[in-house]
Protein backbone atom coordinates (compact mmCIF):
# COMPACT_ATOMS: atom_id res chain seq x y z
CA UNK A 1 -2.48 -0.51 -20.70
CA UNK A 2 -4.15 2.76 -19.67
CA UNK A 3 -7.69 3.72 -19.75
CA UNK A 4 -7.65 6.36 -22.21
CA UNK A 5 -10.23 5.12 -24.30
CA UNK A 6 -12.59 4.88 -21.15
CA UNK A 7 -11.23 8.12 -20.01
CA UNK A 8 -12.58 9.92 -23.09
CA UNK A 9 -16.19 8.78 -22.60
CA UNK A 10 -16.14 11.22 -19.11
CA UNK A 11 -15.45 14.22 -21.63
CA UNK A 12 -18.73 15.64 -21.34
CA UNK A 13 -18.23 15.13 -16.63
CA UNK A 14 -15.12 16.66 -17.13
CA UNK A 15 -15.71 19.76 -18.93
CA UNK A 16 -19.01 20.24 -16.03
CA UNK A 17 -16.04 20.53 -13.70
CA UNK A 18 -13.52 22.88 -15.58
CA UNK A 19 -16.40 26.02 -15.57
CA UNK A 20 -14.59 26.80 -12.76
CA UNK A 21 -11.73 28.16 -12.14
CA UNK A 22 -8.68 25.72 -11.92
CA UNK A 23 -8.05 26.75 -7.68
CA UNK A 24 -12.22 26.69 -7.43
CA UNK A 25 -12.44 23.91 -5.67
CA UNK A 26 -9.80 24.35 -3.07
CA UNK A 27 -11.16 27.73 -2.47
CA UNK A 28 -14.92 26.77 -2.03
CA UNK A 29 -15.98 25.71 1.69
CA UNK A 30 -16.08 21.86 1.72
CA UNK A 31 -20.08 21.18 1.63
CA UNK A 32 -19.38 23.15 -1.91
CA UNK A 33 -16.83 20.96 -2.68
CA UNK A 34 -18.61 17.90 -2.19
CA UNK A 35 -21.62 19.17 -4.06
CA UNK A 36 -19.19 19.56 -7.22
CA UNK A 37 -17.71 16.28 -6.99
CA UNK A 38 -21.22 14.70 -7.33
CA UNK A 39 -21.78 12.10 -10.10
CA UNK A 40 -17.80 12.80 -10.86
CA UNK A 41 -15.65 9.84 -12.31
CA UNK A 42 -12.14 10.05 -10.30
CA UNK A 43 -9.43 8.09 -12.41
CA UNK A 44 -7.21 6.76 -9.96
CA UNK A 45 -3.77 5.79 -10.87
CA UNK A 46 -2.42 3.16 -8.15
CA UNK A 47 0.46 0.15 -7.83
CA UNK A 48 -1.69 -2.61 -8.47
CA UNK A 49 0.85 -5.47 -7.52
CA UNK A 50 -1.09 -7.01 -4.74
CA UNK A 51 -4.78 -8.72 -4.60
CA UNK A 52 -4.86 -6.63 -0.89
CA UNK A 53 -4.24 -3.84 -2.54
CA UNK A 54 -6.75 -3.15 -5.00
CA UNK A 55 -9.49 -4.72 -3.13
CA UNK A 56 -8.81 -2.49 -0.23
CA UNK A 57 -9.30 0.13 -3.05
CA UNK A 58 -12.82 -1.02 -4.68
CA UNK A 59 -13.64 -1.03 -0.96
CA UNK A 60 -13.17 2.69 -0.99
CA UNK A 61 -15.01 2.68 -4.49
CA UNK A 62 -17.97 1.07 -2.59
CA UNK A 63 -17.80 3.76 0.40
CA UNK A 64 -17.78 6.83 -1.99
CA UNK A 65 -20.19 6.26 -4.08
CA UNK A 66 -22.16 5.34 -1.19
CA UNK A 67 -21.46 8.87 -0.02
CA UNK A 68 -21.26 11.26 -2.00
CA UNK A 69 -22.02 9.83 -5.35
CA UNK A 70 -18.54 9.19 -6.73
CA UNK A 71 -17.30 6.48 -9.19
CA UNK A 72 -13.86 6.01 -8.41
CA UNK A 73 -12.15 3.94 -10.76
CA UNK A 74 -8.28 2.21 -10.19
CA UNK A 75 -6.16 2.64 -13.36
CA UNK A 76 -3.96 -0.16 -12.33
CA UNK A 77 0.15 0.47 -12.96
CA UNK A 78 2.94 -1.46 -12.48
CA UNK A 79 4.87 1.57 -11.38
CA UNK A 80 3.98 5.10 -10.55
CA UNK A 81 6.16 6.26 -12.76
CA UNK A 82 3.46 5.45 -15.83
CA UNK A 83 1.13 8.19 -14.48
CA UNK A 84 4.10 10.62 -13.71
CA UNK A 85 5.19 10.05 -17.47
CA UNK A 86 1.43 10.80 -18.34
CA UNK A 87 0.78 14.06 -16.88
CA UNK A 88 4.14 15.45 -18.19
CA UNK A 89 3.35 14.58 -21.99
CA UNK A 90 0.07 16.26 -21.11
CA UNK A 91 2.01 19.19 -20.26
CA UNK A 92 3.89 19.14 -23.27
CA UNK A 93 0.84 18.36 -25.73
CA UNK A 94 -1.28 21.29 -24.13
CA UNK A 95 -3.72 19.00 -22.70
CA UNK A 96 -4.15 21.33 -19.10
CA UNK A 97 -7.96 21.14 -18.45
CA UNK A 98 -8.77 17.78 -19.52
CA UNK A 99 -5.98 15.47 -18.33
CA UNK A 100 -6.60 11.77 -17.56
CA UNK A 101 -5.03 11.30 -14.51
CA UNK A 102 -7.17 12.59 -11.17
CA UNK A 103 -5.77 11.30 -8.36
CA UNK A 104 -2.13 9.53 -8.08
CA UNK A 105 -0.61 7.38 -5.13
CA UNK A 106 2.49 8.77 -5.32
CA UNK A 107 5.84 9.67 -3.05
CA UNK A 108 9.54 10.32 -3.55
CA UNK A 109 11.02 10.35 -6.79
CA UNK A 110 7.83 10.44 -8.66
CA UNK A 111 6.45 13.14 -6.54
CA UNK A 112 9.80 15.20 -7.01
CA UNK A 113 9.33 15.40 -10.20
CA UNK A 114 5.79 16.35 -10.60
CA UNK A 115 6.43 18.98 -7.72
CA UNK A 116 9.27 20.56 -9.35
CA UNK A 117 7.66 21.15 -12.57
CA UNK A 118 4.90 22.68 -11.26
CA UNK A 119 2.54 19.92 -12.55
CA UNK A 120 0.45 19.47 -8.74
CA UNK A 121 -2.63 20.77 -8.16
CA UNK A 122 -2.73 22.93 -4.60
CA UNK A 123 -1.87 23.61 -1.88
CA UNK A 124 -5.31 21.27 -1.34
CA UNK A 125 -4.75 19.34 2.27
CA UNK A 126 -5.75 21.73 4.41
CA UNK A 127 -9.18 21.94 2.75
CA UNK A 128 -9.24 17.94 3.94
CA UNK A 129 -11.49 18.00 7.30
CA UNK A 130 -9.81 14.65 7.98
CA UNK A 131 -6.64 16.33 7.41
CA UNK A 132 -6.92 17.59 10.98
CA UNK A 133 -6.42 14.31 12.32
CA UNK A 134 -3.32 13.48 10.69
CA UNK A 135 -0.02 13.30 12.88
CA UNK A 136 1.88 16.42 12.20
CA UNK A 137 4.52 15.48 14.93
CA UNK A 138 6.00 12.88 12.15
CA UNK A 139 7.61 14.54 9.54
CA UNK A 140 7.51 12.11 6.97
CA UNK A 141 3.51 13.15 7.01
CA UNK A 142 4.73 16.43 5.88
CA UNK A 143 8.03 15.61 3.74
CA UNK A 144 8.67 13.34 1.38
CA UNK A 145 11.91 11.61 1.06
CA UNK A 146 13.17 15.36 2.03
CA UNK A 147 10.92 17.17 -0.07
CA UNK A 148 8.43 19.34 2.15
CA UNK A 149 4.93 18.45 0.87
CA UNK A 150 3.58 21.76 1.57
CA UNK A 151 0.25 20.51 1.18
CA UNK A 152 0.54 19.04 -2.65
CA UNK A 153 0.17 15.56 -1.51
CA UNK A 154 -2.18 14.11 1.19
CA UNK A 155 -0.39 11.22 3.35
CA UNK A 156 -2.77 8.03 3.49
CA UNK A 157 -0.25 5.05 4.38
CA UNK A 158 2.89 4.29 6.37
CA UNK A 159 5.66 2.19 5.47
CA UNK A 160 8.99 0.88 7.07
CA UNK A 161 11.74 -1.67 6.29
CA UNK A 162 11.58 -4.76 7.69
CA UNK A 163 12.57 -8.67 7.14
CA UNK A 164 10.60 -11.75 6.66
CA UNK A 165 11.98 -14.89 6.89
CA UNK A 166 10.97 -18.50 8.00
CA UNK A 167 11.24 -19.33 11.73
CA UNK A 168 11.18 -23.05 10.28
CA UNK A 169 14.24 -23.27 8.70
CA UNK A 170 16.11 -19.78 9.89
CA UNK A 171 16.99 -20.06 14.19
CA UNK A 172 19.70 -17.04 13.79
CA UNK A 173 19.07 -13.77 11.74
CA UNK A 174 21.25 -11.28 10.40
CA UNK A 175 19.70 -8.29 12.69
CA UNK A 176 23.13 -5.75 10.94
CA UNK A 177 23.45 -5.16 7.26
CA UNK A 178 27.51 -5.91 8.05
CA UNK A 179 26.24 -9.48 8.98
CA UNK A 180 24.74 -10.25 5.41
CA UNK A 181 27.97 -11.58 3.65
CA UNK A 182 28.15 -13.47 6.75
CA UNK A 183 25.13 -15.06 6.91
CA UNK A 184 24.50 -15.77 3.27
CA UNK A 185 27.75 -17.39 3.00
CA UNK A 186 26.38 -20.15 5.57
CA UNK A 187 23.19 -20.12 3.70
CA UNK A 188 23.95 -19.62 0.19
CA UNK A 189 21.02 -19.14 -2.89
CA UNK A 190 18.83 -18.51 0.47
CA UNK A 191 18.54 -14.49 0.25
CA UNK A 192 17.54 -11.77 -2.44
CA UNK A 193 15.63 -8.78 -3.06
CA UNK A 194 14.06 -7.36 -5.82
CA UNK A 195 15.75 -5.32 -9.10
CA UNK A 196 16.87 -1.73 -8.41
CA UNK A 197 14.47 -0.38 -10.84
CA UNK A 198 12.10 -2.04 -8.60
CA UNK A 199 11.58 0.83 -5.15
CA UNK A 200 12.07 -2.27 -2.70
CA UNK A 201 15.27 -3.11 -4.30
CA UNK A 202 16.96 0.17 -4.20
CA UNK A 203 14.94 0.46 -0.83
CA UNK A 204 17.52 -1.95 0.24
CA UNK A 205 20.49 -0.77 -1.03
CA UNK A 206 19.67 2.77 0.42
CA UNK A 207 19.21 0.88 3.65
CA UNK A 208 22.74 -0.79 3.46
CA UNK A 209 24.63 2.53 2.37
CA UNK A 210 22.87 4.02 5.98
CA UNK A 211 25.19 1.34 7.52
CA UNK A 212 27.60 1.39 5.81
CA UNK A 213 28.47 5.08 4.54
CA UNK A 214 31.09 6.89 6.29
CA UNK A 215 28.50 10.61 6.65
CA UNK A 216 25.06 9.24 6.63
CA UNK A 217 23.66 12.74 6.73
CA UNK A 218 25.03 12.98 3.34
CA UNK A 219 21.76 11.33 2.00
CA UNK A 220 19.71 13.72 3.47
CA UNK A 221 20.87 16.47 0.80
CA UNK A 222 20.87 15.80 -2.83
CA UNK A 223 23.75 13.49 -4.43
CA UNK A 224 26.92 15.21 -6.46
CA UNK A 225 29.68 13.20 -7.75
CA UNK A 226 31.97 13.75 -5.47
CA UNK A 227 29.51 12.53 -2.55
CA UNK A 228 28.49 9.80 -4.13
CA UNK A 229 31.78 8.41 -4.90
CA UNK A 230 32.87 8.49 -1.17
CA UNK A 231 29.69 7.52 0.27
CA UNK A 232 29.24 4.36 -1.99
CA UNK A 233 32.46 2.92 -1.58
CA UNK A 234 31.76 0.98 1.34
CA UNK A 235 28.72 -0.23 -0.15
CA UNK A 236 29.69 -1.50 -3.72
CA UNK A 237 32.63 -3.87 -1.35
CA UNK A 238 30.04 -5.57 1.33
CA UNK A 239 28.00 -6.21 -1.95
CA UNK A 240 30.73 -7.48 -3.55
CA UNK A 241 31.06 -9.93 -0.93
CA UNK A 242 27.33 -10.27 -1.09
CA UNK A 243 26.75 -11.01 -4.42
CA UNK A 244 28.05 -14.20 -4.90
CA UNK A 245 25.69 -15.98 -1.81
CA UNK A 246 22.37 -14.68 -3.24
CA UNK A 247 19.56 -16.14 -4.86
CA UNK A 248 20.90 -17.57 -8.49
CA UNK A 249 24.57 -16.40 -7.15
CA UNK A 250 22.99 -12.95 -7.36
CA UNK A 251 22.71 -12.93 -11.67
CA UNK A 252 18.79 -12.31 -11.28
CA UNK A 253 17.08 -10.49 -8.93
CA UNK A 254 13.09 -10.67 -8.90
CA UNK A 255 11.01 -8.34 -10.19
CA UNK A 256 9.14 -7.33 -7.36
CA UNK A 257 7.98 -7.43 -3.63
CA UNK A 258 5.19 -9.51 -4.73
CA UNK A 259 7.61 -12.12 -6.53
CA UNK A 260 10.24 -11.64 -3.95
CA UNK A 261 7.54 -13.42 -1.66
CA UNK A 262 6.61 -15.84 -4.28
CA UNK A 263 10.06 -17.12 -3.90
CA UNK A 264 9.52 -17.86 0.07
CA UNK A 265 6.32 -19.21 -0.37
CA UNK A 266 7.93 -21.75 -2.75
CA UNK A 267 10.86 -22.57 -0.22
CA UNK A 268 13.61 -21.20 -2.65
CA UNK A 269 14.80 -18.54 -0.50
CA UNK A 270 14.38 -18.02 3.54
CA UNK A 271 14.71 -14.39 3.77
CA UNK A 272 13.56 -11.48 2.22
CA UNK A 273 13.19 -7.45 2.65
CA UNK A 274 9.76 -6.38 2.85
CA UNK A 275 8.80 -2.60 3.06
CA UNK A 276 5.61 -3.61 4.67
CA UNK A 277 5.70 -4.24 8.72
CA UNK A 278 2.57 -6.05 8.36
CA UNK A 279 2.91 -7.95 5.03
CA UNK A 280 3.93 -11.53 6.73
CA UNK A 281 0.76 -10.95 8.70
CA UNK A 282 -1.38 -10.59 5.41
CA UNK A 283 0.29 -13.28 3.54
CA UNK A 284 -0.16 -15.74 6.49
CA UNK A 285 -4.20 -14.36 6.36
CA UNK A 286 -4.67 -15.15 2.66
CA UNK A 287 -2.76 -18.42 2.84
CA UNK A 288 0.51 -17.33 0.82
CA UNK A 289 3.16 -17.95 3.64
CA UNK A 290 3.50 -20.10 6.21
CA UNK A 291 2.75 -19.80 9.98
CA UNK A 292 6.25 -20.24 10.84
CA UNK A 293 7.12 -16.96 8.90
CA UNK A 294 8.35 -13.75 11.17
CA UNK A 295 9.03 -10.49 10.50
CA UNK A 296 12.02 -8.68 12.25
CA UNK A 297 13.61 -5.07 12.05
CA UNK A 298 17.31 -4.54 11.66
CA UNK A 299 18.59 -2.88 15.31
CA UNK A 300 20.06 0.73 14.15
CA UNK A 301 16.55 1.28 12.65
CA UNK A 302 15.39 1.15 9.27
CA UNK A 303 14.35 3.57 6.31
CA UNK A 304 10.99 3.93 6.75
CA UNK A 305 8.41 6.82 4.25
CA UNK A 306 4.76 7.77 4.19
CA UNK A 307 2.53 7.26 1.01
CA UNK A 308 0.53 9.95 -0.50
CA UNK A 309 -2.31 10.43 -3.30
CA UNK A 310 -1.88 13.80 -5.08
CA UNK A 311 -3.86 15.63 -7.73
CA UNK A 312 -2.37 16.65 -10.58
CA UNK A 313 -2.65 20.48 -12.47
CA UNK A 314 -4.91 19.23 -15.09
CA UNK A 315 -7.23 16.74 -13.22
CA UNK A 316 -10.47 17.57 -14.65
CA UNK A 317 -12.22 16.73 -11.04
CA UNK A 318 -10.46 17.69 -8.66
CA UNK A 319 -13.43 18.32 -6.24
CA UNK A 320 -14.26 14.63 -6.42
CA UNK A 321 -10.43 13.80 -5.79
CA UNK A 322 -10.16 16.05 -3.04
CA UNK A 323 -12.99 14.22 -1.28
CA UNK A 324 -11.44 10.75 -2.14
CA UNK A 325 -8.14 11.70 -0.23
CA UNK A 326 -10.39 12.94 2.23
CA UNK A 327 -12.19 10.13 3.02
CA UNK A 328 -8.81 7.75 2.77
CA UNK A 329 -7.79 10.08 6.37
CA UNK A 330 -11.01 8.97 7.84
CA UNK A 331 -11.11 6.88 10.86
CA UNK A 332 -13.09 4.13 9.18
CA UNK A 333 -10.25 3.76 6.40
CA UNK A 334 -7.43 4.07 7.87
CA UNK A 335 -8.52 1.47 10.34
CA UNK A 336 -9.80 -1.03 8.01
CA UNK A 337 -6.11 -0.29 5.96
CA UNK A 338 -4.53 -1.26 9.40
CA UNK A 339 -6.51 -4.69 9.32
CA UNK A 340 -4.49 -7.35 8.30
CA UNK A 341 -7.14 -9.31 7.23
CA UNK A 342 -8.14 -6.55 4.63
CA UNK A 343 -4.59 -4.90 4.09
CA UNK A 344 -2.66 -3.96 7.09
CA UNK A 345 -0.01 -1.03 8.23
CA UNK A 346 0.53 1.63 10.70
CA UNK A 347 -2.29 4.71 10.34
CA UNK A 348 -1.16 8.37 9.50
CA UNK A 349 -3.47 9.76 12.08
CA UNK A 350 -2.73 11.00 15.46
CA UNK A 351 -4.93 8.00 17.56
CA UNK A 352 -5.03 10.49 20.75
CA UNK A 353 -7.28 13.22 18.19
CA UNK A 354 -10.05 11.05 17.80
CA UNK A 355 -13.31 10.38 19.09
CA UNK A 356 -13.47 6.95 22.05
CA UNK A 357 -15.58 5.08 19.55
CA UNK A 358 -12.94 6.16 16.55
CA UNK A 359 -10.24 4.87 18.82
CA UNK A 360 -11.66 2.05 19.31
CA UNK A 361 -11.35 1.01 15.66
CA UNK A 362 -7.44 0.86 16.60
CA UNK A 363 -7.46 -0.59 19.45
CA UNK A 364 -9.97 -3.53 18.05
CA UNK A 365 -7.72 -4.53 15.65
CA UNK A 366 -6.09 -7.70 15.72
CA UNK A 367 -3.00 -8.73 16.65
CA UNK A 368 -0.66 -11.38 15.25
CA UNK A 369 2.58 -12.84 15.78
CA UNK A 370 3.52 -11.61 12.75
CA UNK A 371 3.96 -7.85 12.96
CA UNK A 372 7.02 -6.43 14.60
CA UNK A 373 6.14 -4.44 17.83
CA UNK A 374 5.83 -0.79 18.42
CA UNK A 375 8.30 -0.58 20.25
CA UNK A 376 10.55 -2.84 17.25
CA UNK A 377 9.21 -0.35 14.52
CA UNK A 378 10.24 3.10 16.84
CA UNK A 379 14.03 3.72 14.99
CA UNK A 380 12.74 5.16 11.94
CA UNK A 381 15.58 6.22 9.60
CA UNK A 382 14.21 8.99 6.85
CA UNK A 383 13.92 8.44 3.10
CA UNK A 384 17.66 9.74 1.57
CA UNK A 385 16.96 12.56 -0.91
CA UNK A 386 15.20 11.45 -3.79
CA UNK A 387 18.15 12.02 -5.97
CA UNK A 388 19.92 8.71 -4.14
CA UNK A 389 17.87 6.48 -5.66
CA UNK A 390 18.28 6.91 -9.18
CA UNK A 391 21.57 7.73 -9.05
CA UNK A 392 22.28 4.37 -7.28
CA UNK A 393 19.80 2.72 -9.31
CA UNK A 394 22.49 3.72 -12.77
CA UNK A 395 25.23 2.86 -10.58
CA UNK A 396 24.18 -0.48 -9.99
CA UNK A 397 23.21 -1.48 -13.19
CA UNK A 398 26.79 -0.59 -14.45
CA UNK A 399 28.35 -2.20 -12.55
CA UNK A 400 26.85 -5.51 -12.34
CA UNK A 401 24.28 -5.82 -15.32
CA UNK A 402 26.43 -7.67 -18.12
C-alpha cells in the first residue's frame, strides 16, 4: 500500500520547496542545494524484497539525517513499476508540483518509460560532487539497457547474472545455456527461476536468447515482429526441451529472487539464477543458505546492468533527493553496499579516483568463497533493449500459461 496518506502531511515541506523554480535546484551551486534540502522529507520508492535491502537503506536514513538534516523515508514496492504507474497518473491528474514520489530506484523498462514521456527531473548528475567519482569507462553507468541516461538517472549499484547452486549435492554444472535440457534431465524438479513478470525471470530468458539467437546484436535495437520471430525461435525449442525437467515439471515458477532462494534453502531445488554476484555470500552471512553453496558465471559471459535512483518532474524536493543520490556515490556507501555482511555487490565508482584512505574501504572488504572472481565476472553482456523484455514477457505467457 502506498504512503499517500503520510505523504499529504509533508504538504506544507513541499510547497517551501516549489517557490522555486522547477530546474532551481539543479542550477544553484551545491552548498545552496544542500541548504534547501534541509528539514526535507524525501519519499523514496525502492524494491523492498530483501531484509539486506532495506536495512542497507535506513542505514542511509541514519547517515542523512545525520548530515544534512534529511528524513528519508522507503516507500517499500514490490515492483518499480508501482511508482512508474504513480507519477504517470500524476501527470494525467495535473498533480506537477506536488507529486508523491521523490526519489525512485529505477532502470530499464521502468526508466524507458518515464524518460520518454518526459516525466524525469534533469539533467541533475552532474550537479552530484560524488558523481565525479563514478566510472565513466563502463557504459552501463551511462546507458541503461540501451537507453543513454544523459544524466536523468544517477547509477548507485551493479548487477550481473550469475548461478547459485549447492556444492553438496551438485559436483558438475551446466557452465552453457545449451547444457540446461541436459543437465535438468539428469536432475529433474532440481532447477527453476522466477515468473517472467518477475525481472530475474525474463533476466534469464534474455540470457538464454544471447546463446541461443542466431544475430545477438539484434537485442541491442528495439524488437519488431519480424525480429522477434527469427530471433526467438531457437529459444522457445531449448525451452521446450527445458520445460518438462524444472521445478513442478515447469507448471509454476516462483515469484521472485527472494523465493527462488527460499526453494534452495529448503533443499527443493539445487540451482538457481541469481542477478546478484554476491547474494550466496549474503545468504550464507545471515544464515539462509548453506556453506556448501557457490556461485558460478556461465563462460560466454552474462547480461549484466547498473541500478539507478532518479527524480521524477514533480518531486516536490528535489534538492533533498539530489543530495540523497549524492551521498549513495560516496565512498562510505558504496563500500558498506559492497559488504556482504551489510548487502554486498560491485561499486559504480572508479577505485583508482579516490583518496588512499577511501580505497582502503575496498580493499578492506572481505572476501568469501562465495563471490565469483573478478576475473569470473569480466564478460559482461549488455542489457537487450528494453523493448525485449516485455515483448518476451507476452510471448511467454502465451505460450505456456494455460
Amino acid at each position: 500500500m502506498r504512503l499517500i496518506s503520510v505523504r499529504a502531511a509533508a504538504v506544507a515541506v513541499a510547497l517551501a520547496f516549489m517557490t522555486a523554480p522547477a530546474s532551481a535546484a539543479a542550477a544553484m551551486p551545491w552548498k545552496a542545494v544542500l541548504a534547501q534540502a534541509r528539514g526535507q522529507t524525501v519519499y523514496f520508492d525502492a524494491w523492498a524484497g530483501d531484509q539486506k535491502v532495506n536495512l542497507f537503506i535506513a542505514w542511509v536514513a541514519r547517515q542523512v539525517a545525520a548530515c544534512c538534516d534529511i528524513t528519508l523515508r522507503q516507500v517499500p514496492l514490490q515492483d518499480t513499476s508501482e511508482a512508474v504507474t504513480q507519477v504517470i497518473a500524476e501527470k494525467a491528474a495535473g498533480q506537477n508540483a506536488d507529486g508523491t514520489v521523490d526519489l525512485i530506484w529505477i532502470n530499464g523498462p521502468n526508466f524507458y518509460a518515464l524518460k520518454r514521456r518526459g516525466l524525469l527531473y534533469g539533467p541533475f548528475t552532474q550537479r552530484l560532487p560524488n558523481f565525479a567519482l563514478v566510472d565513466t569507462r563502463d557504459s552501463s553507468n551511462l546507458y541503461d539497457f540501451t537507453v543513454p541516461v544523459e544524466g536523468y538517472e544517477s547509477p548507485w549499484r551493479k548487477a550481473q547474472l550469475v548461478i547459485i547452486y549447492d556444492s553438496a549435492y551438485v559436483k558438475r554444472v551446466p557452465r552453457d545455456i545449451r547444457a540446461f535440457p541436459a543437465w535438468a534431465r539428469r536432475h529433474p524438479g532440481r532447477f527453476t527461476f522466477p515468473q517472467v513478470q518477475n525481472f530475474l525471470g525474463v533476466a534469464f530468458l534474455e540470457q538464454a536468447l544471447y546463446a541461443l539467437t542466431p544475430d545477438p546484436a539484434l537485442l541491442q535495437r528495439p524488437v519488431s515482429e519480424v525480429n522477434f520471430a527469427k530471433a526467438t525461435a531457437p529459444l522457445w525449442a531449448w525451452f521446450d526441451q527445458l520445460r518438462p525437467y524444472l521445478w513442478r515439471h515447469g507448471r509454476e515458477f516462483p515469484a521472485s529472487g527472494p523465493a527462488e532462494r527460499e526453494l534452495l534453502e529448503d533443499g527443493e531445488i539445487d540451482l538457481m539464477p541469481s542477478f546478484d554476484p554476491s547474494e550466496a555470500a549474503a545468504a550464507v552471512e545471515a544464515g539462509l543458505l548453506p556453506k556448501t553453496v557457490r556461485t558460478f558465471v556461465l563462460q560466454h559471459g552474462t547480461i549484466g546492468n547498473t541500478s539507478f535512483v532518479a527524480i521524477p518532474y514533480n518531486s516536490p524536493h528535489k534538492a533533498g533527493a539530489m543530495v540523497v543520490a549524492n551521498f549513495l556515490l560516496s565512498p562510505a556507501a558504496q563500500a558498506r553496499a559492497g559488504n556482504v555482511r551489510y548487502w554486498g555487490g560491485p561499486t559504480v565508482l572508479d577505485v583508482a579516483k579516490l583518496a588512499p584512505a577511501e580505497r582502503a574501504l575496498f580493499t578492506a572488504l572481505p572476501k568469501t568463497p562465495w563471490v565469483p572472481s573478478d576475473v569470473a565476472l569480466r564478460h559482461v553482456l549488455p542489457e537487450p533493449n528494453p523493448s525485449w523484455a516485455r515483448r518476451l514477457a507476452l510471448a511467454w505467457e502465451r505460450r505456456y500459461t494455460p
